[in-house]
Protein backbone atom coordinates (compact mmCIF):
# COMPACT_ATOMS: atom_id res chain seq x y z
CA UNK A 1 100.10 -118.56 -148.51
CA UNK A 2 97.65 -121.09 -146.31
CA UNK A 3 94.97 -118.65 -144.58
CA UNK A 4 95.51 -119.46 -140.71
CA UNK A 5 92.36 -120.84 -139.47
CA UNK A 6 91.33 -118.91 -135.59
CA UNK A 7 91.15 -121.24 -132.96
CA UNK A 8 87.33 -122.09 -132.70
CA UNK A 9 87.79 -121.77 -128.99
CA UNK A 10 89.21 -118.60 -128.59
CA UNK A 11 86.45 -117.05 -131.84
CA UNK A 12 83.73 -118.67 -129.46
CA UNK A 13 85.01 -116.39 -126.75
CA UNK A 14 85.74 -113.57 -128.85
CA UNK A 15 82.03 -113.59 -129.59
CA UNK A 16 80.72 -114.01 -125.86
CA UNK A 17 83.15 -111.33 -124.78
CA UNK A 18 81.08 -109.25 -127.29
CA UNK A 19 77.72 -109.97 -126.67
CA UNK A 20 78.51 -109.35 -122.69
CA UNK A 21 80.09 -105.93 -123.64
CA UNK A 22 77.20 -105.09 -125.84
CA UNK A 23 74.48 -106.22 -123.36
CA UNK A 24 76.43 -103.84 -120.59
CA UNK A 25 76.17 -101.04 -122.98
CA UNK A 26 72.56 -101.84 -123.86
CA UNK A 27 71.62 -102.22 -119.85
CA UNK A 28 69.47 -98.99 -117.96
CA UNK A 29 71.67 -100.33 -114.98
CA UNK A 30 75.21 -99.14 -114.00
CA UNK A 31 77.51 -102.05 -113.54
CA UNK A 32 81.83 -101.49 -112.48
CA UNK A 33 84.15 -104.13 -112.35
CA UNK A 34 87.33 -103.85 -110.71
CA UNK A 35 89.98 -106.42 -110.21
CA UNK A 36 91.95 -107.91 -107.31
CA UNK A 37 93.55 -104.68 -106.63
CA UNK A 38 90.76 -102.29 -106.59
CA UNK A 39 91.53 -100.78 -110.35
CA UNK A 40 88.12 -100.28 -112.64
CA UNK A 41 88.49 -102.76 -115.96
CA UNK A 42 85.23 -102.26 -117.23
CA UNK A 43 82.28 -99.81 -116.70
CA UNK A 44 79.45 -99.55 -118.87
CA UNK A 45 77.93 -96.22 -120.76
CA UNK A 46 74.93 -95.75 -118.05
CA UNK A 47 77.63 -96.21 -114.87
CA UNK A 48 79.21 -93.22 -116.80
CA UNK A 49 76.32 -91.00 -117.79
CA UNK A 50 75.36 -91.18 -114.23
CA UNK A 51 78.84 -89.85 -112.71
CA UNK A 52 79.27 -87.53 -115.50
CA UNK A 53 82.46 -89.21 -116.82
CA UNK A 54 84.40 -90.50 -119.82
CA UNK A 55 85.41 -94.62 -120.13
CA UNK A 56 88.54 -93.88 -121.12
CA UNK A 57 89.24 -91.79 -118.39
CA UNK A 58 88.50 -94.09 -115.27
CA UNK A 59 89.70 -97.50 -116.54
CA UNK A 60 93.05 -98.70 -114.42
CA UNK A 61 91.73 -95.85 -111.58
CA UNK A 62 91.60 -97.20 -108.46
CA UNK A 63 87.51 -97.27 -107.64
CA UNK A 64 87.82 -94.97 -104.60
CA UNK A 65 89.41 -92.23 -106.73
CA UNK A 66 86.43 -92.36 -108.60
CA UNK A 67 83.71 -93.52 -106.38
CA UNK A 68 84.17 -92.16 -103.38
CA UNK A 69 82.77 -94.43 -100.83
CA UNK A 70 82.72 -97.59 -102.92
CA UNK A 71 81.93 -100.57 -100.84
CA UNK A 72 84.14 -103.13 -103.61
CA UNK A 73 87.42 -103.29 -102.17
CA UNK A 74 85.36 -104.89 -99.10
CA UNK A 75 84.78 -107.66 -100.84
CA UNK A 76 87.92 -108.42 -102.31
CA UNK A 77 88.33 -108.90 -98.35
CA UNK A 78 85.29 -111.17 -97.59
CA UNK A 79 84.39 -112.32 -100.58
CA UNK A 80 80.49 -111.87 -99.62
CA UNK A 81 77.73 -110.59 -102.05
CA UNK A 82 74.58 -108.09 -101.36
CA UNK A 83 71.78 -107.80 -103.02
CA UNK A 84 69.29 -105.21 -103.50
CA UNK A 85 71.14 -103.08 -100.67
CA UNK A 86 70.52 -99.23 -100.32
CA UNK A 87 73.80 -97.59 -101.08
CA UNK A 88 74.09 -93.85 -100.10
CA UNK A 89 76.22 -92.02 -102.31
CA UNK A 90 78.85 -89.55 -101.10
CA UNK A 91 78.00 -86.09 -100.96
CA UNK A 92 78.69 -84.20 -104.89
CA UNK A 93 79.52 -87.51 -106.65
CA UNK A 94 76.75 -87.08 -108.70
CA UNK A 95 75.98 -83.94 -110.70
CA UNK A 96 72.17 -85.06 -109.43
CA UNK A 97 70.74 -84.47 -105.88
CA UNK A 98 70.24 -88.44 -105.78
CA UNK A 99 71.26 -89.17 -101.70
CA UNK A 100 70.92 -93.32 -102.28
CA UNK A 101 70.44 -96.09 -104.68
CA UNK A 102 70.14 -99.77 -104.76
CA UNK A 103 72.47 -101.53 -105.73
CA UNK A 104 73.65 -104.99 -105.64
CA UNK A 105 77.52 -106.18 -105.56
CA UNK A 106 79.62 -109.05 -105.23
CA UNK A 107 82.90 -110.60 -105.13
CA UNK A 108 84.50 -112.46 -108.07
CA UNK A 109 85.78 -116.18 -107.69
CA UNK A 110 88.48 -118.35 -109.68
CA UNK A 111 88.20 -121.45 -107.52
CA UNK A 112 88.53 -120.05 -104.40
CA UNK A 113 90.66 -117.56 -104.96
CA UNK A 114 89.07 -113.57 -105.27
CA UNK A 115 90.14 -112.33 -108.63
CA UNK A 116 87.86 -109.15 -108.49
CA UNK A 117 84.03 -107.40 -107.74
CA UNK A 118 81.46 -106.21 -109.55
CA UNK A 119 78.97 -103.70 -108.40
CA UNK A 120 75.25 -103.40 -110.03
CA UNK A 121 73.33 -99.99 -109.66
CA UNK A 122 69.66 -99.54 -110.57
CA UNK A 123 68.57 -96.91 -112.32
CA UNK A 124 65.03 -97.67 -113.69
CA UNK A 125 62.72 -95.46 -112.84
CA UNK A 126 60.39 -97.60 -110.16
CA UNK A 127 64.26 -98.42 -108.60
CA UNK A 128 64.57 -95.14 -107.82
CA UNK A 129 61.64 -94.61 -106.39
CA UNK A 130 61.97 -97.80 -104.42
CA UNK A 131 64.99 -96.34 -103.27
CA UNK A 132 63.35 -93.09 -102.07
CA UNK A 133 60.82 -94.72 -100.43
CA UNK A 134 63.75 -96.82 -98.41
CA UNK A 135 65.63 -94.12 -97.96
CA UNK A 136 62.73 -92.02 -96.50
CA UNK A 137 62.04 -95.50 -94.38
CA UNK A 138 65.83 -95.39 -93.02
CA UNK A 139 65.72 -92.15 -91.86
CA UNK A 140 62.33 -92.92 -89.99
CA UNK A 141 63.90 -95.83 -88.64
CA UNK A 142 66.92 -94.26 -87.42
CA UNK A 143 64.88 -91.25 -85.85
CA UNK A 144 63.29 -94.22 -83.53
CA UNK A 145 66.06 -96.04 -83.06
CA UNK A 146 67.60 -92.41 -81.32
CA UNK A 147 64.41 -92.13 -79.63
CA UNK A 148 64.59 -95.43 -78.08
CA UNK A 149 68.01 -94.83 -76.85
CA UNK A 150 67.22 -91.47 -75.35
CA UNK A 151 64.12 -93.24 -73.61
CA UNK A 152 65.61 -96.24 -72.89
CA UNK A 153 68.72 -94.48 -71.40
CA UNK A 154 67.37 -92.01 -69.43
CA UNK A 155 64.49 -95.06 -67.78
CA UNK A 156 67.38 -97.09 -66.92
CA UNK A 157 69.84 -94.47 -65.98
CA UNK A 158 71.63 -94.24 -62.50
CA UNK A 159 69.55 -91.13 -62.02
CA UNK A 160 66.51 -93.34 -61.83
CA UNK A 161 67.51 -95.76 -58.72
CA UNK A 162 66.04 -94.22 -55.81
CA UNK A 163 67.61 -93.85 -52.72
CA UNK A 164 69.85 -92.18 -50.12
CA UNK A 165 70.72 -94.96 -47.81
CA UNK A 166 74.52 -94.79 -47.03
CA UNK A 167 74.95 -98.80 -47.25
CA UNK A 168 73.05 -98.52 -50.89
CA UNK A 169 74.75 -95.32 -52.21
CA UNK A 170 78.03 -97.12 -51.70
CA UNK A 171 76.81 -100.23 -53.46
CA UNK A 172 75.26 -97.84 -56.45
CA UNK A 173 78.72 -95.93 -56.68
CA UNK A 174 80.50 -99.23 -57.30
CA UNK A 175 78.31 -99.98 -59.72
CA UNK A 176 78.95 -96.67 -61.61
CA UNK A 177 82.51 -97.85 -61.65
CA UNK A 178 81.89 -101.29 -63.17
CA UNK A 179 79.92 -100.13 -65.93
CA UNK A 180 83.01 -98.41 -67.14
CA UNK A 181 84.48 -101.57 -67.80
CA UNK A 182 83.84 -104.93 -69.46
CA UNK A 183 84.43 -106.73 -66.45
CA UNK A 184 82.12 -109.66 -65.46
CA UNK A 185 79.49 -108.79 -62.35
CA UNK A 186 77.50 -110.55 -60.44
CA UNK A 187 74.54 -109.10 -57.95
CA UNK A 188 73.30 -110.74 -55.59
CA UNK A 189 70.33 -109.75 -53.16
CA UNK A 190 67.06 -110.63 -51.89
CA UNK A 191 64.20 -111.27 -54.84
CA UNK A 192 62.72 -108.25 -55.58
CA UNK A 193 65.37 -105.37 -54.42
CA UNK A 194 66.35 -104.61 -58.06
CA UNK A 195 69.32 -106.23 -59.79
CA UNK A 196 67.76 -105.77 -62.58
CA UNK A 197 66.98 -102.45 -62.80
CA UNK A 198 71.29 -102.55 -61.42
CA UNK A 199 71.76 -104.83 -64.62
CA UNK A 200 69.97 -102.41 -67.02
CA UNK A 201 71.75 -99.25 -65.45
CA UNK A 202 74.96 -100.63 -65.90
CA UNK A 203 74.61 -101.59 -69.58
CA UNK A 204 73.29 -98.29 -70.20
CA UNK A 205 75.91 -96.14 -68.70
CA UNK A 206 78.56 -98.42 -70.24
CA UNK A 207 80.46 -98.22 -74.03
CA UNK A 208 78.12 -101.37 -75.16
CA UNK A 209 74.92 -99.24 -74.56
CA UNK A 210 74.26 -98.92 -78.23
CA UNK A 211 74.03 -102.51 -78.17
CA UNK A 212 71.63 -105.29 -77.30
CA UNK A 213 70.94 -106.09 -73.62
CA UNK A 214 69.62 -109.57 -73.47
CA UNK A 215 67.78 -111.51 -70.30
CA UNK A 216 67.62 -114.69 -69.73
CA UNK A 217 66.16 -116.28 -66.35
CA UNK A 218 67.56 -119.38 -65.81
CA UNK A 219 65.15 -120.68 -63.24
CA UNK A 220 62.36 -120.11 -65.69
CA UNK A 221 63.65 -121.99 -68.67
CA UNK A 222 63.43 -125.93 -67.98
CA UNK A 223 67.56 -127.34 -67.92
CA UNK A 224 66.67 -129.94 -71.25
CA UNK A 225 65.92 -126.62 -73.73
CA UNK A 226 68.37 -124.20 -71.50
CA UNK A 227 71.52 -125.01 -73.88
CA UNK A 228 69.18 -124.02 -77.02
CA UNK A 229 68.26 -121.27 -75.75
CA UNK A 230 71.59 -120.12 -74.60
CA UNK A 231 73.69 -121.23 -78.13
CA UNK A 232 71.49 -121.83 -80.75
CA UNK A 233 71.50 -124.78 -82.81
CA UNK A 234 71.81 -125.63 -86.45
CA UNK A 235 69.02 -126.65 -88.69
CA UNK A 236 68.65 -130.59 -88.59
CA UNK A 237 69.95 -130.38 -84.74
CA UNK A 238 66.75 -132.20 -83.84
CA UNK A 239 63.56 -133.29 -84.87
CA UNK A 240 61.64 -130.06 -84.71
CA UNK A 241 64.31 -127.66 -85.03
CA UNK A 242 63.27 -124.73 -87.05
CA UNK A 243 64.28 -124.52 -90.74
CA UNK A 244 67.33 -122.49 -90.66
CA UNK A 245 68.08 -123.27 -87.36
CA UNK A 246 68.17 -120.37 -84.00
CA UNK A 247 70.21 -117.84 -82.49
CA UNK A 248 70.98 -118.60 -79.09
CA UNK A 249 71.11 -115.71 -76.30
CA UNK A 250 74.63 -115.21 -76.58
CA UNK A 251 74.66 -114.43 -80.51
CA UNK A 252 71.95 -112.28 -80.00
CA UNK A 253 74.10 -110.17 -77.44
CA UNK A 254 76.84 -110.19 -79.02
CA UNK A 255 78.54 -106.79 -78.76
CA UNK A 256 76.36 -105.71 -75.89
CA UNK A 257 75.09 -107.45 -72.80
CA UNK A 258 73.77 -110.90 -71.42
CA UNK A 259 71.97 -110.44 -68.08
CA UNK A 260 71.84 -113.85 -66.62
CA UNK A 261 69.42 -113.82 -64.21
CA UNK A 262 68.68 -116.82 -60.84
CA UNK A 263 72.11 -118.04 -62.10
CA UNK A 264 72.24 -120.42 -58.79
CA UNK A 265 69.67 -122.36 -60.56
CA UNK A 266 71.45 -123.03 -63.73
CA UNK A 267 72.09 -127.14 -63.93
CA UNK A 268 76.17 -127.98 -63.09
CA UNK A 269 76.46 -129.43 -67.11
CA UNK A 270 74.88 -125.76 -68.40
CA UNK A 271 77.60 -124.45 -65.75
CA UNK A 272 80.63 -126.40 -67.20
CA UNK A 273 79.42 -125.20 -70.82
CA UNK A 274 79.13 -121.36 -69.65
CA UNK A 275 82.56 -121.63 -68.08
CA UNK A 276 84.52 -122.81 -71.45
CA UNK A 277 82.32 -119.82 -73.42
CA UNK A 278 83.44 -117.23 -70.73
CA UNK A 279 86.91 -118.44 -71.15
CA UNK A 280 87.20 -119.40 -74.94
CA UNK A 281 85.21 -116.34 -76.06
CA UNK A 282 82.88 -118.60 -78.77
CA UNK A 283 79.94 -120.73 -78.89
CA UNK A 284 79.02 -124.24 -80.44
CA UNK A 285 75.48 -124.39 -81.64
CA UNK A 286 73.08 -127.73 -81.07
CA UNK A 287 74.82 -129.56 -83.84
CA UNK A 288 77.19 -127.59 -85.01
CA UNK A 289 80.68 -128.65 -86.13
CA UNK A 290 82.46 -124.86 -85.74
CA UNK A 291 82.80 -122.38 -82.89
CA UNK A 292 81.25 -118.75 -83.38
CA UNK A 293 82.68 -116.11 -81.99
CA UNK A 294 81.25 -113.98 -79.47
CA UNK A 295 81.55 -110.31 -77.91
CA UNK A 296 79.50 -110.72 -74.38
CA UNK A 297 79.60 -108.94 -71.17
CA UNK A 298 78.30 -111.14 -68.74
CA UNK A 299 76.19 -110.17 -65.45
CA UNK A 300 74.72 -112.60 -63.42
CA UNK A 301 72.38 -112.51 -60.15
CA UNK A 302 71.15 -114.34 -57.74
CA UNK A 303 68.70 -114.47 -54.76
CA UNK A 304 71.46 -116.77 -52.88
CA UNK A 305 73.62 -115.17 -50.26
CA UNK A 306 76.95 -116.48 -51.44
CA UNK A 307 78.67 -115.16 -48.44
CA UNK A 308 76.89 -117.43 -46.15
CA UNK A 309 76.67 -121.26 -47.79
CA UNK A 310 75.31 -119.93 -51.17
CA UNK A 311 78.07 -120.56 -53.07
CA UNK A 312 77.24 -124.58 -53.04
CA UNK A 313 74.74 -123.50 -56.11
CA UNK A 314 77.88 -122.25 -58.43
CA UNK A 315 80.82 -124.15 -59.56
CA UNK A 316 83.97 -122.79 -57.58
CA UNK A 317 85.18 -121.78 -61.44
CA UNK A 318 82.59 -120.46 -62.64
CA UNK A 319 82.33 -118.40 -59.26
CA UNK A 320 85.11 -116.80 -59.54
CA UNK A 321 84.80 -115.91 -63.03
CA UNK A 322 81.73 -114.13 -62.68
CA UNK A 323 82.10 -111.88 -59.69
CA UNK A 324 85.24 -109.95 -60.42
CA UNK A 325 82.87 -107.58 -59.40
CA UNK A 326 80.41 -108.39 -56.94
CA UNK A 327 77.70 -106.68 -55.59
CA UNK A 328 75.27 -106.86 -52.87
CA UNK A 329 71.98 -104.81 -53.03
CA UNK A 330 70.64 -104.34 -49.88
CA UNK A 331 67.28 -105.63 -48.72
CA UNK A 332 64.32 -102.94 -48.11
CA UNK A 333 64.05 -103.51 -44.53
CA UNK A 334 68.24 -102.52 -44.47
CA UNK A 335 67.08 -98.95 -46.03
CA UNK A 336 63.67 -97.98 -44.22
CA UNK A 337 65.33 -93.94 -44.85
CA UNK A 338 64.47 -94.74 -48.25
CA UNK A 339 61.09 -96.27 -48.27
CA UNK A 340 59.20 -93.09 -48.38
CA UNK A 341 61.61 -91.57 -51.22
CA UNK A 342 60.75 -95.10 -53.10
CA UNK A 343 56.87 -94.93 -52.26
CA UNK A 344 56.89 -91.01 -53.67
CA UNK A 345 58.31 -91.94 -56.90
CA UNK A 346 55.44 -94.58 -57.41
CA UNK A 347 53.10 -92.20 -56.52
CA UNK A 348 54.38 -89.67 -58.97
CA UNK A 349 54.38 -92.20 -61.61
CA UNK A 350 50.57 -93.32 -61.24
CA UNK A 351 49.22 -89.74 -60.00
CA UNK A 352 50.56 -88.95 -63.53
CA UNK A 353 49.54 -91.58 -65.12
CA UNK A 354 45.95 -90.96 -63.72
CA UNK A 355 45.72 -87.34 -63.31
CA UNK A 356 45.78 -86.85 -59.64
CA UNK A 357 47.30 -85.54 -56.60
CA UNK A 358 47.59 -88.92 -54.05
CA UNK A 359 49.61 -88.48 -50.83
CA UNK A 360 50.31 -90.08 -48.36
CA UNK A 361 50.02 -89.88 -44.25
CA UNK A 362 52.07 -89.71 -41.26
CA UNK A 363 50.27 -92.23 -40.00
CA UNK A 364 50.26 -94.55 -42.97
CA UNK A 365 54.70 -93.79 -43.45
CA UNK A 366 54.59 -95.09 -39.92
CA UNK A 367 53.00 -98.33 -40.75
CA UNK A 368 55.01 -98.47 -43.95
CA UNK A 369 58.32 -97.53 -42.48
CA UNK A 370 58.25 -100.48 -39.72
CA UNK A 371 56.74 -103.12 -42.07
CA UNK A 372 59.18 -105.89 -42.51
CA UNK A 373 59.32 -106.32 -46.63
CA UNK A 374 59.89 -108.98 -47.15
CA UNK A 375 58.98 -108.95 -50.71
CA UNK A 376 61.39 -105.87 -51.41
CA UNK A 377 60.99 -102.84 -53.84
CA UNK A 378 58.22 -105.38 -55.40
CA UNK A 379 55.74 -105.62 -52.67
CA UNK A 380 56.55 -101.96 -51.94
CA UNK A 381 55.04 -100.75 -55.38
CA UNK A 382 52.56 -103.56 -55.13
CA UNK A 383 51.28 -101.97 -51.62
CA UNK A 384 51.18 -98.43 -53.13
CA UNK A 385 48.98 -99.38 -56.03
CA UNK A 386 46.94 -101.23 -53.98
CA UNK A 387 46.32 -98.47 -51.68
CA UNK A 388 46.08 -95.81 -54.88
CA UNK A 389 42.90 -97.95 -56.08
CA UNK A 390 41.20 -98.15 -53.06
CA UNK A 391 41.36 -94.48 -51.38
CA UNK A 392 38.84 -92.43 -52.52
CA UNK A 393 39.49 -88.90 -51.85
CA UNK A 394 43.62 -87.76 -52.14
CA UNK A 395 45.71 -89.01 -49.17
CA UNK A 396 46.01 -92.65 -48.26
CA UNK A 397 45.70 -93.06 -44.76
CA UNK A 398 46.23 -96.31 -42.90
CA UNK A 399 43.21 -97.67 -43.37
CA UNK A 400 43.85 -98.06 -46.90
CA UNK A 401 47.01 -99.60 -46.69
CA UNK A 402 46.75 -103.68 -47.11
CA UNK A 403 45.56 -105.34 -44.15
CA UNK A 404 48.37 -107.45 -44.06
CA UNK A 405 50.82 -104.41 -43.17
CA UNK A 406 48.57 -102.75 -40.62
CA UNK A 407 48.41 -106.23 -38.80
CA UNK A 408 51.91 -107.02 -39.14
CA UNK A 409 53.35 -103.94 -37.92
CA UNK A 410 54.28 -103.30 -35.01
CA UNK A 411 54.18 -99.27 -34.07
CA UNK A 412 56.40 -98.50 -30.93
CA UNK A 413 54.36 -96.16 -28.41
CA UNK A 414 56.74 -93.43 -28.77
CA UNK A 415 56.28 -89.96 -27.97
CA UNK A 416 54.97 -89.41 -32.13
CA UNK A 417 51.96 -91.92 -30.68
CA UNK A 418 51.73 -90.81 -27.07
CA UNK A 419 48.99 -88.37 -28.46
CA UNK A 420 45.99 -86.34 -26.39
CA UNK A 421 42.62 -87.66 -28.17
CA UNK A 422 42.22 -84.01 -29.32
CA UNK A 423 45.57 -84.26 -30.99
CA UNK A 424 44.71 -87.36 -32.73
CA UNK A 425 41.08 -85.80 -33.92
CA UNK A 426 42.59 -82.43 -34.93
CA UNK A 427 45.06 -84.58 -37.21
CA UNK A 428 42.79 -86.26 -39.14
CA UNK A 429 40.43 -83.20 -39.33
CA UNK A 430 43.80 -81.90 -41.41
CA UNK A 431 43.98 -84.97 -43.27
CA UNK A 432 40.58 -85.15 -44.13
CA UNK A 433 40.61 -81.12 -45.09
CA UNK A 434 43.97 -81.53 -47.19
CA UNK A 435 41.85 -84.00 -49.12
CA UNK A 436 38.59 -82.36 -50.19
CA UNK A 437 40.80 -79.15 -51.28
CA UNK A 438 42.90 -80.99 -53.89
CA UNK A 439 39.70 -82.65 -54.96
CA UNK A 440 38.37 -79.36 -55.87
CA UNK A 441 41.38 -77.81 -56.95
CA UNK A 442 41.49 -75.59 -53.65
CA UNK A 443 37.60 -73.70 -54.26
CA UNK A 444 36.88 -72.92 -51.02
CA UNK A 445 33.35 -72.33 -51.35
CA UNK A 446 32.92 -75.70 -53.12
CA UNK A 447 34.80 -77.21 -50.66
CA UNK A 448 32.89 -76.25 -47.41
CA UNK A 449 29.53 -77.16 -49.58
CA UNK A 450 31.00 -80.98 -50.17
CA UNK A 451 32.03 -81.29 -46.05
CA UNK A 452 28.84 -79.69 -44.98
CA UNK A 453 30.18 -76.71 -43.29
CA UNK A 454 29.55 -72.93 -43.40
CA UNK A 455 32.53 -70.97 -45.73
CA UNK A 456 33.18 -68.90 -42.38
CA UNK A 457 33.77 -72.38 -40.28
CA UNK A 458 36.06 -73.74 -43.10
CA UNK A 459 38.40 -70.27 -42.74
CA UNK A 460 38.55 -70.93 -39.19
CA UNK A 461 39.69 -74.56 -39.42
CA UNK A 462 42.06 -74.05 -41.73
CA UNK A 463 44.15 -70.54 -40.07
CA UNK A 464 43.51 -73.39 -36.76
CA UNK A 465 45.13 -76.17 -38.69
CA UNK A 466 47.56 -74.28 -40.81
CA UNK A 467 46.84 -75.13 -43.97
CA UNK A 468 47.23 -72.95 -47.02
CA UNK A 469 47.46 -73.84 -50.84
CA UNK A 470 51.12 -74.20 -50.66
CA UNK A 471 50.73 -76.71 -47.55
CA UNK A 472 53.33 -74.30 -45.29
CA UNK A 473 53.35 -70.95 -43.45
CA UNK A 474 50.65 -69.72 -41.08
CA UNK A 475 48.07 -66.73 -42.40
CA UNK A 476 45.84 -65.13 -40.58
CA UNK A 477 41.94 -64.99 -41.43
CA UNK A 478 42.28 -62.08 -44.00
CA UNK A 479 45.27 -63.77 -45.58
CA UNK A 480 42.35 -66.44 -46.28
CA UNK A 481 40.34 -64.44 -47.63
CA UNK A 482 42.32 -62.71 -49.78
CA UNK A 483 43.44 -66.14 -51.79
CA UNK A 484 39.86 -67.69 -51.23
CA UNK A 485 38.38 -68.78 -55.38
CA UNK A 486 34.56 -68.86 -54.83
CA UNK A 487 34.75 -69.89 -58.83
């Protein structure tokens, strides 16, 4: 009988199929290959050693009945790879306390079709370690990220806007509303009274907080690079374009928040382009053939009062597409009630900053109170830390205030100013009195030493003046005396 001779072919890949199955055996690493529907065909001895089973007894499983949280069957779906990932392992897979490996994975191709994965785990010794070491780096990293989001959230919380003006409360309730949706908003007010700090509150008190909130000022950023900026572009897009090519603004937000801020100064072409993202819900990159998808929450702002001939700066489109909500903060000069609520927190913020106890006057909250603002919140905190730097004992009178204010404000004669020349005296007597005991952390005897007085003539002035260390209540001499520190 002839001897059939073996097709060379199929011998040839006999023999590879052996010397792949032999070099799997050989290999430290774990490898697992499943096909197109998730069943294990092949996983090698040290896969096994390390989850404490047999060969025989996983093949045909399905790879999530044996590893539990298996990230294969993924990509049977995309048909991406990853390489040199971390890869935590679910909780008593392992009869080891290993928490996470590295591991590298990818799909299987036939053309284009998916026929199957394979996963790679490391096991050498320095792997592990490296692993460790990134685990030990992950769980830094998400410590800060947490702490970030605490901070962040509680800086730019609702809490954090300042004031009890009825015409702003109403406007800050609104707001409160919106960010409970994915609406689009757009604020509009004079520069300076805080849409942003509106633009940041709302993102953070919304469902896309844990996302990224990205500005972009539009009057800042010259029209020929504002499309770049805004979508990207592809590598090649133009001479100069960085290797790789760029995100734009919107891919950068995606899933959270774009804050689009002087949009009345955006070009009409930029305007057109915004419009079909808004409405198609995807970019096209600086030469780039296909769309990418975006998830953005647009809100917009403007120092334009579209209710009275503004609305010449937008497209009527566009327009409408961006103020579904729309909101008006008011100016500073609408809300005086809240000027000296908005000047405390400043102070607060720098005597803490610089370890002291800064007030400020009557007299000086007159001046401030009347002044016009016409630079908003902004000149507000701008005057207060000028002020701050300049007075040298603890309570900024109106001296200290910038010139500018005192000379531009005009203080009725009312019946606060109608005042006896005694009356004026005895009032800054109490300023001036207030002032050297916070300096010396209310020691009396110190006190009367730095003013020049005897301690006897300092008692007297202040059961006159009615000043104690709380700053209310009136005491008589031997109530004085009895809280008087000589230390």
């Amino acid at each position: 009988m002839k001897k059939q001779i073996e097709n060379p072919v199929l011998k040839k890949n006999k023999v590879k199929l052996k010397i792949y199955e032999t070099l799997l055996d050989i290999s430290a690493d774990g490898f697992v290959f499943i096909d197109d529907q998730e069943r294990i065909i092949k996983i090698n001895k040290a896969y096994c050693a390390f989850l404490d089973v047999k060969e025989e007894d996983v093949l045909g499983k399905k790879i999530l009945d044996v590893i539990k949280n298996s990230k294969l069957p993924e990509l049977l779906v995309t048909g991406e790879a990853e390489v040199n990932v971390l890869h935590r392992l679910a909780k008593g897979q392992t009869p080891g306390d290993e928490k996470c490996v590295a591991v590298s994975r990818s799909a299987v191709k036939e053309g284009d079709k998916i026929i199957g994965a394979v996963g790679q785990i490391y096991f050498r010794k320095e792997t592990m370690e490296l692993a460790e070491q990134l685990r030990s780096l992950d769980s830094e990293l998400n410590y800060y990220k947490n702490e970030l989001k605490r901070v962040t959230g509680n800086h730019y919380s609702f809490d954090n806007i300042i004031g009890q003006n009825k015409q702003f409360l109403a406007i800050k309730k609104i707001a409160e509303k919106a960010a409970k949706n994915d609406f689009s908003i757009l604020l509009f007010g004079d520069t300076g009274t805080g849409k942003e700090v509106f633009a940041n509150a709302i993102h953070y008190a919304s469902r896309r907080k844990d996302k990224p909130l990205v500005s972009v000022n539009c009057s800042a950023i010259p029209s020929e690079l504002l499309e770049s900026e805004l979508f990207g572009y592809e590598e090649g897009a133009f001479t100069g374009a960085k290797k790789g090519g760029k995100k734009g603004k919107f891919e950068l937000a995606d899933g959270g928040t774009l804050f689009l801020d002087e949009i009345g100064d955006m070009p009409m072409t930029m305007q057109a382009k915004l419009l079909r993202v808004l409405q198609e819900g995807e970019i096209e990159k600086i030469g780039g053939y296909k769309p990418v998808p975006v998830d953005v929450r647009i809100i917009a702002a403007t120092n334009r009062d579209l209710e009275s001939g503004g609305r010449k700066a937008l497209r009527d489109d566009l327009y409408y597409r961006l103020s579904v909500i729309q909101l008006r903060i008011p100016s500073l000069k609408e809300r005086p009630d809240d000027i000296r609520n908005i000047a405390e927190k400043f102070l607060a913020e720098l005597n803490k900053a610089h370890s002291r106890s800064v007030i400020v006057s009557p007299d000086a909250y007159r001046f401030l109170e009347r002044y016009s603002w016409p630079g908003n919140i902004r000149e507000l905190r701008n005057a207060i830390q000028r002020s701050y730097c300049v007075v040298s004992g603890n309570i900024i009178l109106p001296a200290h205030l910038p010139s500018y204010i005192v000379t531009n404000t005009k203080v009725p004669a009312s019946a606060a100013q109608k005042k006896t020349l005694d009356k004026m005296i005895e009032e800054i007597e109490k300023e001036i009195l207030q002032g050297a005991l916070q300096q010396t952390n209310f020691n009396y005897k110190l006190t009367a030493r730095e003013l020049g007085i005897h301690r006897s003539t300092l008692y007297k002035k202040l059961e006159k003046l009615n000043i104690t260390r709380n700053g209310c209540g009136h005491h008589s001499s031997s109530d004085a005396l009895d809280n008087i520190s000589d230390d």
